[in-house]
N, C-alpha and C. Protein backbone atom coordinates (compact mmCIF):
# COMPACT_ATOMS: atom_id res chain seq x y z
N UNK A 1 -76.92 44.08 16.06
CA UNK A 1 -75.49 43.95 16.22
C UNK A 1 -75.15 42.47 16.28
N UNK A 2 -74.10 42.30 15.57
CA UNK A 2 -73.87 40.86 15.58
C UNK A 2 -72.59 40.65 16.37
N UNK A 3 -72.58 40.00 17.02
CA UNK A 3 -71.68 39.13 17.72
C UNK A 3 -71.30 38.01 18.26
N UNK A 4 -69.80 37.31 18.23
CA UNK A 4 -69.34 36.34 18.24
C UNK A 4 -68.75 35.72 19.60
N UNK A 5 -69.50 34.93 19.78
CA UNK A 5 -68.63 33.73 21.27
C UNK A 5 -68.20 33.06 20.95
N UNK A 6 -66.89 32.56 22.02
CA UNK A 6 -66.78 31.44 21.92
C UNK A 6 -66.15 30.80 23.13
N UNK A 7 -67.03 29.62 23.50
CA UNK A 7 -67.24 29.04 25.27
C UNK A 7 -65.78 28.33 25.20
N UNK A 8 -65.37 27.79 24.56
CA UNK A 8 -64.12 26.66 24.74
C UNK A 8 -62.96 27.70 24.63
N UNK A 9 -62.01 27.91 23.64
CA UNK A 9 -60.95 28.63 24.21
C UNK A 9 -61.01 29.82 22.95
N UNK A 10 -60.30 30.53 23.18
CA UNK A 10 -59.95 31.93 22.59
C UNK A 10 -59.32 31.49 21.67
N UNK A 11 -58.28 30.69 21.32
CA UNK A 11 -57.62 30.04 20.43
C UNK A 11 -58.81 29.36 19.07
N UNK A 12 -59.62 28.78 19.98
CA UNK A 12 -60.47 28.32 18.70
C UNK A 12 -61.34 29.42 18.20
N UNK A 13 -61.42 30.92 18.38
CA UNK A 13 -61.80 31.48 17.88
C UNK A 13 -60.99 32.23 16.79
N UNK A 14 -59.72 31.99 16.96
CA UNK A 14 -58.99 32.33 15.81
C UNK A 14 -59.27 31.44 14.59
N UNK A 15 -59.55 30.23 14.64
CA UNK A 15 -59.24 28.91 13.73
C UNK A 15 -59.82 29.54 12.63
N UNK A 16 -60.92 29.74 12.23
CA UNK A 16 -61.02 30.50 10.80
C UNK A 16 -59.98 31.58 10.25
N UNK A 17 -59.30 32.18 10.88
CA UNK A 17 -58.43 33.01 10.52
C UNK A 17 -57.04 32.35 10.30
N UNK A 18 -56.89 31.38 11.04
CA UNK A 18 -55.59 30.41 10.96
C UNK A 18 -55.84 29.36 9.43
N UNK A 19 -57.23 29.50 9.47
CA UNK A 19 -57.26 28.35 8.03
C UNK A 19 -57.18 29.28 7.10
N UNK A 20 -57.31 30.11 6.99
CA UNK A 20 -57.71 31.49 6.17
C UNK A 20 -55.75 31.46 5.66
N UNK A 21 -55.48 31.98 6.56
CA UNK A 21 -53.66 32.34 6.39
C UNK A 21 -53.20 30.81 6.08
N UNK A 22 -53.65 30.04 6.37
CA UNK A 22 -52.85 28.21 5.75
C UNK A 22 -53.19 27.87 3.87
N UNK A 23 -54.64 28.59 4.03
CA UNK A 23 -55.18 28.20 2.12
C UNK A 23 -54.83 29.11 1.50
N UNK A 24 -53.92 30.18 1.64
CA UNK A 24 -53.43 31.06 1.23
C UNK A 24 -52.01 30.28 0.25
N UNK A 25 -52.73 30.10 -0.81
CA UNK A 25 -51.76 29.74 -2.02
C UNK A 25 -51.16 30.57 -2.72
N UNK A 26 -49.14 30.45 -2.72
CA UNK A 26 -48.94 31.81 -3.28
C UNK A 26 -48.39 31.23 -4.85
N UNK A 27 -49.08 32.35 -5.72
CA UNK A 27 -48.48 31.60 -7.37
C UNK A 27 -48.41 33.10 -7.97
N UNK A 28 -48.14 34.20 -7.27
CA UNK A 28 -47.45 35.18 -8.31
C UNK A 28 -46.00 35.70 -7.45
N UNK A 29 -45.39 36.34 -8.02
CA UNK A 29 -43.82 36.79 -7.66
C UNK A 29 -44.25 38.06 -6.96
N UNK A 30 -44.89 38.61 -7.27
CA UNK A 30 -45.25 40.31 -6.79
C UNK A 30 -45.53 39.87 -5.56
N UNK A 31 -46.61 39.11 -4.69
CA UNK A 31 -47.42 38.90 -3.80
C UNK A 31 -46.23 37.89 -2.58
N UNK A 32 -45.72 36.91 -3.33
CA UNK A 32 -44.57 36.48 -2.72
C UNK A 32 -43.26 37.29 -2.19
N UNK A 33 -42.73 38.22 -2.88
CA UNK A 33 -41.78 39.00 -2.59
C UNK A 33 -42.15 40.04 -1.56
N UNK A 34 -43.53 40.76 -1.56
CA UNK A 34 -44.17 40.98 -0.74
C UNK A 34 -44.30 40.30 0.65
N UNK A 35 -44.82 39.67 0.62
CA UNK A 35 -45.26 38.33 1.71
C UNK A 35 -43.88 38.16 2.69
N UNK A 36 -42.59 38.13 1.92
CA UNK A 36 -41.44 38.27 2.56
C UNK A 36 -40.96 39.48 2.89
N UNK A 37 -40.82 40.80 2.48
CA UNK A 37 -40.90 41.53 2.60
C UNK A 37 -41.17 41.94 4.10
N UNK A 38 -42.61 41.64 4.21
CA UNK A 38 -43.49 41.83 5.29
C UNK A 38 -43.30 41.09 6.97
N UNK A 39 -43.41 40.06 6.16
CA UNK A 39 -42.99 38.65 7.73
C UNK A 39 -41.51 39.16 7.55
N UNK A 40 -41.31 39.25 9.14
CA UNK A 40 -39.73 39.33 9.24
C UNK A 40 -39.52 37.87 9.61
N UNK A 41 -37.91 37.44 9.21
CA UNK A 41 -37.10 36.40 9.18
C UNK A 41 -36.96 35.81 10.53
N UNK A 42 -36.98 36.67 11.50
CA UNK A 42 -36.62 36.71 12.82
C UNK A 42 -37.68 37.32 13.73
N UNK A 43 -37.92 37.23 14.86
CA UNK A 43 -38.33 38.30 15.56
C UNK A 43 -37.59 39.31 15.84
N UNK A 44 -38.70 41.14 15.67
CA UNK A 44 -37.69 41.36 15.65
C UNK A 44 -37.74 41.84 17.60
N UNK A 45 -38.70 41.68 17.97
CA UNK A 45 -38.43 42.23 19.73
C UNK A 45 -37.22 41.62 20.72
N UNK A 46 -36.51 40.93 20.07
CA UNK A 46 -35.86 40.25 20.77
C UNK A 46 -34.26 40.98 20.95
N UNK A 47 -34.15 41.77 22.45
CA UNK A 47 -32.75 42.49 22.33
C UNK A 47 -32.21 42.23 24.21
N UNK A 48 -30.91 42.22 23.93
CA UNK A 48 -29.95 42.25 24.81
C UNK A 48 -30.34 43.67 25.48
N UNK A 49 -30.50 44.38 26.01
CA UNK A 49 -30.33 46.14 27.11
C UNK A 49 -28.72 45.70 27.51
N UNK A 50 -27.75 46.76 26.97
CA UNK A 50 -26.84 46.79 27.60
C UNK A 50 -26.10 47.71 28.24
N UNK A 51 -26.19 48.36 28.98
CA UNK A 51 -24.81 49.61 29.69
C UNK A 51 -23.69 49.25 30.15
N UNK A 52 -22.67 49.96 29.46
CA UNK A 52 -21.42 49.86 29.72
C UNK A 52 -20.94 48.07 28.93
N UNK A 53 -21.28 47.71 28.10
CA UNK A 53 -20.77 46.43 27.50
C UNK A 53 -21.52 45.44 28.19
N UNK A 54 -22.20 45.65 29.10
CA UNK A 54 -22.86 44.75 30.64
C UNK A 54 -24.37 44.13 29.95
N UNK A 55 -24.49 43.18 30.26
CA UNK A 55 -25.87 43.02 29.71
C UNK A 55 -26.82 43.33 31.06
N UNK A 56 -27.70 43.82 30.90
CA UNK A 56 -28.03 44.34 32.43
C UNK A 56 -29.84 43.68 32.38
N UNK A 57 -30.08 43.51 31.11
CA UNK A 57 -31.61 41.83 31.30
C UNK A 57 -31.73 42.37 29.63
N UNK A 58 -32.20 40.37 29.28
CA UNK A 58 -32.32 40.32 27.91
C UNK A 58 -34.17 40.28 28.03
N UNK A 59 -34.66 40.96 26.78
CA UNK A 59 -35.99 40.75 26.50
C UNK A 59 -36.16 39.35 25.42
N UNK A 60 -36.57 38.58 26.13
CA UNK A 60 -36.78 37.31 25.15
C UNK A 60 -37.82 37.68 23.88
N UNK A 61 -37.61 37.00 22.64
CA UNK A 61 -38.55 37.11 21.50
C UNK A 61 -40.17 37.06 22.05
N UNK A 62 -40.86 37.56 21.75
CA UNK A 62 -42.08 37.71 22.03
C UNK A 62 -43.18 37.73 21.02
N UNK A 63 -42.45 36.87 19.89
CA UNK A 63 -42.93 36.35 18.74
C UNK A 63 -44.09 35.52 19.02
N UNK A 64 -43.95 34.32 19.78
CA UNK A 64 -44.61 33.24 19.94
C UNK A 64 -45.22 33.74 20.72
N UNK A 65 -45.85 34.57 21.44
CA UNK A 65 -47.21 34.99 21.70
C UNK A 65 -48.44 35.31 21.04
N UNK A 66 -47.78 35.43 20.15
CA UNK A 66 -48.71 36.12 18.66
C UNK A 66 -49.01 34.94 18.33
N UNK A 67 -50.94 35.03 18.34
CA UNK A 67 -51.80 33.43 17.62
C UNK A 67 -51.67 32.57 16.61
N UNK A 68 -50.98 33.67 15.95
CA UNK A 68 -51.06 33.53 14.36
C UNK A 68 -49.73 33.21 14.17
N UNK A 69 -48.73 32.95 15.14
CA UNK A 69 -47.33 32.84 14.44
C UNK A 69 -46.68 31.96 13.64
N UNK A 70 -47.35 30.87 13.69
CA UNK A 70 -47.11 29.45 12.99
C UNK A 70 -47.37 29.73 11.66
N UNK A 71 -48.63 30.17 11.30
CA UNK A 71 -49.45 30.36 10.17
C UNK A 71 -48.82 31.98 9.74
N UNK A 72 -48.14 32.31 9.71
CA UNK A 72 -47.52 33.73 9.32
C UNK A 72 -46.11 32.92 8.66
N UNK A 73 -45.61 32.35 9.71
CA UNK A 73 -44.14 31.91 9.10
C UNK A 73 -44.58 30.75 8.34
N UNK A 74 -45.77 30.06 8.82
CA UNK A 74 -45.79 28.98 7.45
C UNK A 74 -45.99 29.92 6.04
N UNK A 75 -46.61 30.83 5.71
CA UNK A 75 -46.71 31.72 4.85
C UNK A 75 -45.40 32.16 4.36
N UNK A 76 -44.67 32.53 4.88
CA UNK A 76 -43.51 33.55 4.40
C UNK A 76 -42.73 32.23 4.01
N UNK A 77 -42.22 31.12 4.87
CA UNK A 77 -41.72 29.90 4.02
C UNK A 77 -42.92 29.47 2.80
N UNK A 78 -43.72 28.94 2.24
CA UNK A 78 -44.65 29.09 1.22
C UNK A 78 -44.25 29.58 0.21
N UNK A 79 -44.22 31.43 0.63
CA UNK A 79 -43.64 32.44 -0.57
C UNK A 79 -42.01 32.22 -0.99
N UNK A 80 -41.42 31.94 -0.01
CA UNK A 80 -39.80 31.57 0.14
C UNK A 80 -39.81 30.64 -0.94
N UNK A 81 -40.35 29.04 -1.24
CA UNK A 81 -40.48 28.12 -1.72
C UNK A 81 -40.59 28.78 -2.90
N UNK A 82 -41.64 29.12 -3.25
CA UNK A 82 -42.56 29.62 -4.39
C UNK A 82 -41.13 30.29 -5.33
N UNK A 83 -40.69 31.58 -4.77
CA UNK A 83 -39.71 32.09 -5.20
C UNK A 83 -38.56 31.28 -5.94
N UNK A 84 -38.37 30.95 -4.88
CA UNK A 84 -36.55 29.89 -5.54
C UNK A 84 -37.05 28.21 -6.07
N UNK A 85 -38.30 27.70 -5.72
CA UNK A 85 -38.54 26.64 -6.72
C UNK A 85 -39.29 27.12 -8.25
N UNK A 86 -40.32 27.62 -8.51
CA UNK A 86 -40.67 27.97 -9.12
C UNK A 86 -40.31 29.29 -10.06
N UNK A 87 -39.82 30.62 -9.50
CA UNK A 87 -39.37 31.31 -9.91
C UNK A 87 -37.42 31.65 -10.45
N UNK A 88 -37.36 30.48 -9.32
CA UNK A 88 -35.12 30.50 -9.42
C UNK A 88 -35.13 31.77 -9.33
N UNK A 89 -35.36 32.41 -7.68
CA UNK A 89 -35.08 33.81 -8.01
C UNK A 89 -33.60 33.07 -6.81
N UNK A 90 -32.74 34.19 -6.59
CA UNK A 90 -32.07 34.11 -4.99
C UNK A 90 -32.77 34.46 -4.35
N UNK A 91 -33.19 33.64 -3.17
CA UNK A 91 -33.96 34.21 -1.76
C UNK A 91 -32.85 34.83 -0.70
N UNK A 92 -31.53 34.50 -0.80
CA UNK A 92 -30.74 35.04 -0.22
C UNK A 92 -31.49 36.30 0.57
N UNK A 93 -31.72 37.27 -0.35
CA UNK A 93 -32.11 38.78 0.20
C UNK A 93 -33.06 38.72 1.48
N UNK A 94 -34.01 37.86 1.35
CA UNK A 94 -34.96 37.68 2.55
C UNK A 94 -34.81 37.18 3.66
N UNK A 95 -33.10 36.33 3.66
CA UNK A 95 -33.03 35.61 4.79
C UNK A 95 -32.58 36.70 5.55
């Protein structure tokens, strides 16, 4: 059985997976439109609870917990680029 440590932080055990999602070059339209598709624009956990018009406690985005979040949205901007520089599509739809 093989298995993986790692003594310094949990974070640097992502780093292959973070370089992995950064060399991720996008050069077709299918895979890009996809790519957006997928990554939402926004987070979406992020909501007001309200009764009676009252806000009664907001759940903050809980996006930026997620390891990978930098390297996800650097991706979906990437494909964004890709699209409307290279392709002149409207990205409108994805925002």
């Amino acid at each position: 059985m093989l298995t993986t440590t790692c003594t310094v932080s949990k974070a640097d055990c992502l780093k292959p997976l973070r370089d992995r999602l950064d060399a991720i070059d996008v050069r077709n339209p299918q895979m890009a439109r996809l790519v957006c598709k997928v990554i939402p624009a926004a987070c979406p956990f992020e909501r007001d609870i309200k009764f009676f018009n009252r806000v009664l406690f907001h759940i903050p985005p809980l996006c930026k917990l997620n390891p990978l979040y930098e390297e996800t949205v650097g991706l979906r901007f990437r494909a964004l680029s890709y699209l409307a520089d290279e392709c002149g599509e409207d990205v409108t739809s994805y925002c």
